[in-house]
N, C-alpha and C. Protein backbone atom coordinates (compact mmCIF):
# COMPACT_ATOMS: atom_id res chain seq x y z
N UNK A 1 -30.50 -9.71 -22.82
CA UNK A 1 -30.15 -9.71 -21.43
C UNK A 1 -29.52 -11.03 -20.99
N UNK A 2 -29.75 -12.51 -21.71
CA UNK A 2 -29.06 -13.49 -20.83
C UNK A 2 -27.63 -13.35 -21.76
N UNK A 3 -27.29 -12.92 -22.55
CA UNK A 3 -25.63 -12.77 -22.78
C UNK A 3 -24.74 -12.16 -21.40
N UNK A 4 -25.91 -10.84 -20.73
CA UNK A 4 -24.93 -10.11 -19.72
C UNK A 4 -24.42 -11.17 -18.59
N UNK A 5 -25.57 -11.58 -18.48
CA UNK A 5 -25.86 -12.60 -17.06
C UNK A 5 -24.73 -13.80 -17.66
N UNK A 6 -24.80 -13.99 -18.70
CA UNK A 6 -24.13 -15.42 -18.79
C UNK A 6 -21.94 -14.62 -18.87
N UNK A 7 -22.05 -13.33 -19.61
CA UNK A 7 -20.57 -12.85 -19.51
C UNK A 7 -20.56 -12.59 -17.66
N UNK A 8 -21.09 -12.13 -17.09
CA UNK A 8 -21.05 -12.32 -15.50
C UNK A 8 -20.34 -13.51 -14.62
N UNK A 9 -21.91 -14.27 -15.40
CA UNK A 9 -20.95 -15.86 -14.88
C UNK A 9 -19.49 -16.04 -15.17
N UNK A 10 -19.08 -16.04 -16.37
CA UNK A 10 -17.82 -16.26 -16.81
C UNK A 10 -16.75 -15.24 -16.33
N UNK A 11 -17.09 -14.10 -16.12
CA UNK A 11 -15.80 -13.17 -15.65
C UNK A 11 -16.17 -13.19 -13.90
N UNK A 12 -17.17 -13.74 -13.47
CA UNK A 12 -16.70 -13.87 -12.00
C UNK A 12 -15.96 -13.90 -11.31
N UNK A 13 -15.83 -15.51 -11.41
CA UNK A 13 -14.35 -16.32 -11.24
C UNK A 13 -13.12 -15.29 -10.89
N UNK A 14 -12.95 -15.17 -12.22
CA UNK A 14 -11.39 -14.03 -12.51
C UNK A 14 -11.48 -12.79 -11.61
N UNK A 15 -12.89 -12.08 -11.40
CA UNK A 15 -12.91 -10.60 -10.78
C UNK A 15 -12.57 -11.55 -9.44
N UNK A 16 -13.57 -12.50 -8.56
CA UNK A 16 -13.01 -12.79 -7.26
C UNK A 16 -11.80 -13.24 -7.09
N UNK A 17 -10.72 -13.79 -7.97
CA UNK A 17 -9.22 -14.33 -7.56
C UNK A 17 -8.31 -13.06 -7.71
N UNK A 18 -8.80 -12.06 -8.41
CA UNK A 18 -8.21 -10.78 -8.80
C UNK A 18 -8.30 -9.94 -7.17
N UNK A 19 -9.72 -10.12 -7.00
CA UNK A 19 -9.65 -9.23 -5.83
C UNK A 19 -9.25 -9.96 -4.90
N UNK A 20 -9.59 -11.17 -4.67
CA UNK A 20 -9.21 -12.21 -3.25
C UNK A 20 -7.44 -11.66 -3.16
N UNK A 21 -6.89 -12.03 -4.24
CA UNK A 21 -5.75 -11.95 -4.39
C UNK A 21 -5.09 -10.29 -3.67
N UNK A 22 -5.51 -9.46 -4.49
CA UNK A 22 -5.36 -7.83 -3.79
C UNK A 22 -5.79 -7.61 -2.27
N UNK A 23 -6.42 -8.65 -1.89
CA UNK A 23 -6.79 -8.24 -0.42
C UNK A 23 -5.95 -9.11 0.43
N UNK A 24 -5.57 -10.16 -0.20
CA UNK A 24 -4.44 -10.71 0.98
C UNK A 24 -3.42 -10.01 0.53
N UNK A 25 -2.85 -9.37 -0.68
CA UNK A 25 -1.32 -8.72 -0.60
C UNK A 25 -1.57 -7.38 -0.13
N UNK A 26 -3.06 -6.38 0.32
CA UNK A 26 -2.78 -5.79 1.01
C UNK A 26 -2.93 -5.72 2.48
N UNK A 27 -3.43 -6.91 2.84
CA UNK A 27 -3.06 -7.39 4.21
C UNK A 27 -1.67 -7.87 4.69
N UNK A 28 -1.84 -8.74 3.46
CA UNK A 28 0.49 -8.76 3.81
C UNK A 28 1.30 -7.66 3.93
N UNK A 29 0.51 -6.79 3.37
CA UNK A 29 1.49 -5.11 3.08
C UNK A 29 1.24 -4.70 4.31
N UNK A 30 -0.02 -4.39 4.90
CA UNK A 30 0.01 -3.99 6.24
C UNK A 30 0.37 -4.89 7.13
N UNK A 31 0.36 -5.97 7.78
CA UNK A 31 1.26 -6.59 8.79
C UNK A 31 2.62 -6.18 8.35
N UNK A 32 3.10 -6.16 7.41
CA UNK A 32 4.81 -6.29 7.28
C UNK A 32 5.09 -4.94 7.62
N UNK A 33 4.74 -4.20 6.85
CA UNK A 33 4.78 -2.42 6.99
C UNK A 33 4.75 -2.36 8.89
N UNK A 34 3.43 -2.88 9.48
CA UNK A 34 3.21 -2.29 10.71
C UNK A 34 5.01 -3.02 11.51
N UNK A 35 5.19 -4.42 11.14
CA UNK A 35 6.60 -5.02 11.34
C UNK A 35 7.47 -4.55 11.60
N UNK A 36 7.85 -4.10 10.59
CA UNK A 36 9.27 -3.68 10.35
C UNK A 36 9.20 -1.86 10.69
N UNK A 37 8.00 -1.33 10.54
CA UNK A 37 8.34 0.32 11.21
C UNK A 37 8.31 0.38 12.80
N UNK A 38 9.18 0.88 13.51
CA UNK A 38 9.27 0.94 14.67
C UNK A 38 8.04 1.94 15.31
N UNK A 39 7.09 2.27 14.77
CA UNK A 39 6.25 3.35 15.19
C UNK A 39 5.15 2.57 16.09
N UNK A 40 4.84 1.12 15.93
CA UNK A 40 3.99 0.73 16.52
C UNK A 40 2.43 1.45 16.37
N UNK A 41 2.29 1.60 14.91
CA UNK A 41 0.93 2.34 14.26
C UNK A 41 -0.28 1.93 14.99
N UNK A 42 -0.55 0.63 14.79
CA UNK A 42 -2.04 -0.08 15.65
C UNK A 42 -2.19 0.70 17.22
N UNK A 43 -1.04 0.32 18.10
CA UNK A 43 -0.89 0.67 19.37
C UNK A 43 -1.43 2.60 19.17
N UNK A 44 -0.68 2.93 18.72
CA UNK A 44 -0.73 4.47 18.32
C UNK A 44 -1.67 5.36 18.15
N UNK A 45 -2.40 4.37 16.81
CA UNK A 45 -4.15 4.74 16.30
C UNK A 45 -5.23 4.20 17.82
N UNK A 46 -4.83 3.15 18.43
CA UNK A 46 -6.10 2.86 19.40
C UNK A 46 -5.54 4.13 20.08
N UNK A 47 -4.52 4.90 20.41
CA UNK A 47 -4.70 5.85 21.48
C UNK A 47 -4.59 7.44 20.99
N UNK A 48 -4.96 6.76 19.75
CA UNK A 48 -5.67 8.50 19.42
C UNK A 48 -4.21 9.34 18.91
N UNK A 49 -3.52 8.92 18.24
CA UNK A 49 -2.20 9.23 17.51
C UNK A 49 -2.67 9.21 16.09
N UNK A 50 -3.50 10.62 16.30
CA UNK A 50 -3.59 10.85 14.39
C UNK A 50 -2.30 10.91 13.03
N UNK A 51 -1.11 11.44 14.26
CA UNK A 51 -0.34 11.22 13.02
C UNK A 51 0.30 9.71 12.51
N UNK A 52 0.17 8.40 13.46
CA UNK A 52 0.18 7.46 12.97
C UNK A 52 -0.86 6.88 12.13
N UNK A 53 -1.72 7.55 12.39
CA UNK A 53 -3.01 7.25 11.27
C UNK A 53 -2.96 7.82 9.66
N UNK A 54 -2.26 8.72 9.92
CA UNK A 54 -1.74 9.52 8.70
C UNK A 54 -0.68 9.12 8.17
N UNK A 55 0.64 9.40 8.61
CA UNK A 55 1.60 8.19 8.04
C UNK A 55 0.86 6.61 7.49
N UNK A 56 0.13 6.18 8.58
CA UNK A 56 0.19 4.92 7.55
C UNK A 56 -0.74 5.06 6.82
N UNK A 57 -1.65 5.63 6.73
CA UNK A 57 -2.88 5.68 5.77
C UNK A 57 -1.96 5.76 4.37
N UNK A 58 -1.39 6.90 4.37
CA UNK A 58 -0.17 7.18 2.96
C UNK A 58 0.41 6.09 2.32
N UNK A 59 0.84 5.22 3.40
CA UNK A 59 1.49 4.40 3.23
C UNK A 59 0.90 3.52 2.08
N UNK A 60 -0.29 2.81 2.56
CA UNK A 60 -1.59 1.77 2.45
C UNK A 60 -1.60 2.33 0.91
N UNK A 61 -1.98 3.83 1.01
CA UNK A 61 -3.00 4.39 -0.25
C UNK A 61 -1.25 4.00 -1.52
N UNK A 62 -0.21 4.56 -1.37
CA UNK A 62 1.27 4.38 -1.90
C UNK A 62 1.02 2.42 -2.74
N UNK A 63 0.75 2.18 -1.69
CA UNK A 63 0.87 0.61 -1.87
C UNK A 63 -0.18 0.39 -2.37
N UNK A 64 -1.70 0.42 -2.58
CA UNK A 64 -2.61 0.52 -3.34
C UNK A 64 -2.98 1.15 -4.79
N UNK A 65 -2.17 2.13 -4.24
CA UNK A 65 -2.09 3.27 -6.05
C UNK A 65 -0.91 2.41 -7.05
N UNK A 66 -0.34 1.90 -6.39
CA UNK A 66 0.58 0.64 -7.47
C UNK A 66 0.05 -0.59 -7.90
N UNK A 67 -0.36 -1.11 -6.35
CA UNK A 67 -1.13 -2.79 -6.80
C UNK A 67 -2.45 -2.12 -7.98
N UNK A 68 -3.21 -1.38 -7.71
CA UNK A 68 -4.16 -0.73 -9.14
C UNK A 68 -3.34 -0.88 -10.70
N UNK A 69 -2.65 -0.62 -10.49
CA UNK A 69 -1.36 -0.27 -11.61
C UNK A 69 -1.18 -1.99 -12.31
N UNK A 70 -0.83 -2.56 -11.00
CA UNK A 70 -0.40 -4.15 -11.49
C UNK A 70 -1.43 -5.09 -11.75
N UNK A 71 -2.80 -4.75 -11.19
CA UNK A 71 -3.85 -5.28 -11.51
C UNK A 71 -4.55 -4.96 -13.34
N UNK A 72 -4.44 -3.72 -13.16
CA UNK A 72 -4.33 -3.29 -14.68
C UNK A 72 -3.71 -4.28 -15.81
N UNK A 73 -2.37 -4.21 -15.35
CA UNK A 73 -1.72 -4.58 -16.52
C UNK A 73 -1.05 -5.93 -16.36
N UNK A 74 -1.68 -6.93 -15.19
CA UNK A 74 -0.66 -8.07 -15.03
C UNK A 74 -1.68 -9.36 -15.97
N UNK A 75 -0.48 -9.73 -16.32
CA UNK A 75 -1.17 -11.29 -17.13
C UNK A 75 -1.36 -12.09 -16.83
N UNK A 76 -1.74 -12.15 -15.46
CA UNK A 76 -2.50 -13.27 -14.91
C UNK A 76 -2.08 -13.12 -13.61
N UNK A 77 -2.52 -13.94 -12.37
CA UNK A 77 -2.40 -14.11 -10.89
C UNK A 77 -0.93 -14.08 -10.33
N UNK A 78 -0.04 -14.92 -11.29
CA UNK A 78 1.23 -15.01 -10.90
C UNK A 78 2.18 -13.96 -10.95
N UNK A 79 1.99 -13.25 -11.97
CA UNK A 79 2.41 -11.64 -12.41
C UNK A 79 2.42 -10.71 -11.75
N UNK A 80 0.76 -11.00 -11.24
CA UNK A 80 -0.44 -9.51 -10.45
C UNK A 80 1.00 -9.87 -9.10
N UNK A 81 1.40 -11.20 -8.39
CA UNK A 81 1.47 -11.20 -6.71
C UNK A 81 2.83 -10.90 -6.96
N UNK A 82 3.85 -10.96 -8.10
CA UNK A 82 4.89 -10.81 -8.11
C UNK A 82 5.58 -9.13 -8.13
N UNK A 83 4.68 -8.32 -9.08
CA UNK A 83 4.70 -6.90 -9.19
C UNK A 83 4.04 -6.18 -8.07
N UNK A 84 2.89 -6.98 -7.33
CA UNK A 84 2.33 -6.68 -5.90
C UNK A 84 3.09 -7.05 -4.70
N UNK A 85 4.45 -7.99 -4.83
CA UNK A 85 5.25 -7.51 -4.21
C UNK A 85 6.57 -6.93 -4.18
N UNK A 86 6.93 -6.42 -5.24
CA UNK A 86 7.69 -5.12 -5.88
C UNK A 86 7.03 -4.08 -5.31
N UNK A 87 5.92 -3.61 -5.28
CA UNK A 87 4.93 -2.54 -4.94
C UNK A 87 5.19 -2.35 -3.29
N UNK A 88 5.38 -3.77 -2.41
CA UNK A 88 5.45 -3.45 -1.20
C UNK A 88 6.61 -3.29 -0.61
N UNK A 89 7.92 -3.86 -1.45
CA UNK A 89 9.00 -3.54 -1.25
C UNK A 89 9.33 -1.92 -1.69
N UNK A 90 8.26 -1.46 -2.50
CA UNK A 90 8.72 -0.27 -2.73
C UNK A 90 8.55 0.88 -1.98
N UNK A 91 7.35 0.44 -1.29
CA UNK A 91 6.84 1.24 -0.08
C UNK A 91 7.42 1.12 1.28
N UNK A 92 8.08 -0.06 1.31
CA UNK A 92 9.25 -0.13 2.95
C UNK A 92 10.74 0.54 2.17
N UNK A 93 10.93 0.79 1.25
CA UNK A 93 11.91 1.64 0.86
C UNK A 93 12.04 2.76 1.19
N UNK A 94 10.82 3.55 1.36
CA UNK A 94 9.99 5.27 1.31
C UNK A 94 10.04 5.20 2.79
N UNK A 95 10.05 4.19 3.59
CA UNK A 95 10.08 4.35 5.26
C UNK A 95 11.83 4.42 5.47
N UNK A 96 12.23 3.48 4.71
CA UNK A 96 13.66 3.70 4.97
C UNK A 96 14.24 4.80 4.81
N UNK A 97 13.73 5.03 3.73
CA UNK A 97 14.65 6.59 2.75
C UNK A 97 14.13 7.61 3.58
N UNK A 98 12.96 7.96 4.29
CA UNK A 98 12.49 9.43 4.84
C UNK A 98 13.56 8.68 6.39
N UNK A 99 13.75 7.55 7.22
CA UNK A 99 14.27 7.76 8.10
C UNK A 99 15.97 8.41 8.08
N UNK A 100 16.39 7.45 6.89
CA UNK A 100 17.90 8.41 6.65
C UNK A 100 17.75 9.76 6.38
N UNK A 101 16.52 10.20 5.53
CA UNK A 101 16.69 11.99 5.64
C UNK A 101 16.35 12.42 6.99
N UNK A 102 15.54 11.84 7.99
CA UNK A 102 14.96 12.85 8.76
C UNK A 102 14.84 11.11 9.94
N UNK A 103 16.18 11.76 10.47
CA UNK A 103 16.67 10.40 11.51
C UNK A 103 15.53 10.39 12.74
N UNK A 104 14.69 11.86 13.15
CA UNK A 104 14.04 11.67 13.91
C UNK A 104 12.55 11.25 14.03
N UNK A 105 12.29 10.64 12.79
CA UNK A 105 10.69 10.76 11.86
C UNK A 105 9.93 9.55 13.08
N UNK A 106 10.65 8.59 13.05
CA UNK A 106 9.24 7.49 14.06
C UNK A 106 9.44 8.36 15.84
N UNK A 107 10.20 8.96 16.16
CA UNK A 107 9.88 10.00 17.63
C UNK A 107 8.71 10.83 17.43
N UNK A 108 9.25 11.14 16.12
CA UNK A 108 8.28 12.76 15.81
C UNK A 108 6.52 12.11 15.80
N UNK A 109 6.86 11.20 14.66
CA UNK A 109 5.15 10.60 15.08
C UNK A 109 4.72 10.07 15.70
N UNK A 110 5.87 9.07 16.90
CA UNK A 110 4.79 8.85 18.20
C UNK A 110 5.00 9.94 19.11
N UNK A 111 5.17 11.69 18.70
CA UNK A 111 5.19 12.74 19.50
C UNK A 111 3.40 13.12 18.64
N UNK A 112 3.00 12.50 17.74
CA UNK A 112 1.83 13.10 17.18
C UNK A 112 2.07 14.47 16.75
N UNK A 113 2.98 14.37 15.78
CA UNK A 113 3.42 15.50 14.93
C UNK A 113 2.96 14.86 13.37
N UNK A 114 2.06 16.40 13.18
CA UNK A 114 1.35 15.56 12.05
C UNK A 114 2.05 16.51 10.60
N UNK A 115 3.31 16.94 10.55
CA UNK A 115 3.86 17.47 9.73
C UNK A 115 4.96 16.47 9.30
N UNK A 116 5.08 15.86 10.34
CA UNK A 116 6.13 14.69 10.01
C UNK A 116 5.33 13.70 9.44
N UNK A 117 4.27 13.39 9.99
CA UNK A 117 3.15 11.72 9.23
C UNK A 117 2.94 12.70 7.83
N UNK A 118 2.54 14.07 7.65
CA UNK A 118 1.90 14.08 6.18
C UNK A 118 3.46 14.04 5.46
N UNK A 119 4.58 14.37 5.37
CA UNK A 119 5.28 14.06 4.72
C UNK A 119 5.76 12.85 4.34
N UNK A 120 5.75 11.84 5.43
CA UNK A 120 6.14 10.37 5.24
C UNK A 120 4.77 10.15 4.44
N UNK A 121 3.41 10.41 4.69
CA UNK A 121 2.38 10.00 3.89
C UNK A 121 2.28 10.51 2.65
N UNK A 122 2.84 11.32 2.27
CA UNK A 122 2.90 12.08 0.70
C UNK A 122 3.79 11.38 -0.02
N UNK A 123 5.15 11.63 0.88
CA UNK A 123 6.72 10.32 0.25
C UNK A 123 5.67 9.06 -0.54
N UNK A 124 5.18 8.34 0.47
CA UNK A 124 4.22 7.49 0.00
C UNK A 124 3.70 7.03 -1.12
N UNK A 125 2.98 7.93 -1.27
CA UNK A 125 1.91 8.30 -2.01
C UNK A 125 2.12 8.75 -3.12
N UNK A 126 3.66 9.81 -3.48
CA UNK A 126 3.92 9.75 -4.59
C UNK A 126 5.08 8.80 -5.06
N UNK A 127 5.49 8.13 -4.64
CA UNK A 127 5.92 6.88 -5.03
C UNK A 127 5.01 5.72 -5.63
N UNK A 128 4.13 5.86 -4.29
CA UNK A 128 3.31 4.40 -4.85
C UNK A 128 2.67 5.01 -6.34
N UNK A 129 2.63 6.31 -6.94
CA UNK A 129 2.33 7.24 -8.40
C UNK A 129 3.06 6.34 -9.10
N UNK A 130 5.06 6.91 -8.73
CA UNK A 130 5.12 6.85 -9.52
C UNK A 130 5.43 5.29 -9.83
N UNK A 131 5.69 4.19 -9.10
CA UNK A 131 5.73 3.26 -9.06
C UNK A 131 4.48 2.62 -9.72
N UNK A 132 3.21 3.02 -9.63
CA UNK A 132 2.12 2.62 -10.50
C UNK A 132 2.62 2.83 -12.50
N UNK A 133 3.18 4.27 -12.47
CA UNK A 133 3.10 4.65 -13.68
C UNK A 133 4.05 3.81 -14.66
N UNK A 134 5.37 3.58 -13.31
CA UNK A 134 6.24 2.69 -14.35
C UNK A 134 5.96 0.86 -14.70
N UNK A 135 4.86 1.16 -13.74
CA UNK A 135 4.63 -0.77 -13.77
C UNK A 135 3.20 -0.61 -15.36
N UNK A 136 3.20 0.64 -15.94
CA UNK A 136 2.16 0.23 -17.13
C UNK A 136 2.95 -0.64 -18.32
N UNK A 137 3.64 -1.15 -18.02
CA UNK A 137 4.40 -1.59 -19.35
C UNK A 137 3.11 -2.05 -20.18
């Protein structure tokens, strides 16, 4: 039993800069995301606009199902923040790309149309897939 306790000690360190690290790039992901989408999500969710809760939830989970991906396979801290922000550029791409298909998508969801948030949240979501799958190098 003191081998576990003592490999603990030693992989600490690394698990808290691993995660410290994932929680400020997905706090950077959400301020920038909430930024740059004209939907005004925060404002939206305090007033009971489920489909902004849905769109961005997609969003978050898109951008999380990748940083998983880069945490996996990055070789160290400098790697993990560089492919973690590939991951978030890849997810303000998926806001761009559903607004050129569907010019009316940030009306529709501050109309709380939740056919429009689950599609922008799926776009998402299978991006941030497949964007996880190709970051296994």
């Amino acid at each position: 039993m003191p081998e576990l306790r003592f490999d603990l000690m030693v992989l600490l360190p690394s698990f808290l800069a691993y995660f410290g690290t994932a929680l400020v790039l997905t706090g950077l992901f959400l301020v920038l995301y909430t930024l740059v989408t004209p939907i005004a999500e925060w404002r939206e969710i305090q007033n009971g606009n489920a489909a902004a809760a849905v769109s961005l939830a997609g969003a978050l989970l898109g951008f999380v199902l990748a940083l998983n991906s880069v945490i996996t396979h990055s070789g160290g801290l400098a790697d993990m923040a560089v492919w973690g922000a590939v991951a978030l550029v890849a997810q303000l791409c998926v806001f761009f790309a559903a607004r050129l298909l569907k010019p009316d998508l940030v009306v529709r969801i501050g109309d709380r149309s939740m056919s429009h948030a689950i599609l922008l949240g799926a776009a998402s979501v299978a991006v941030g897939l497949l964007n996880a799958a190709c970051m296994s190098y």
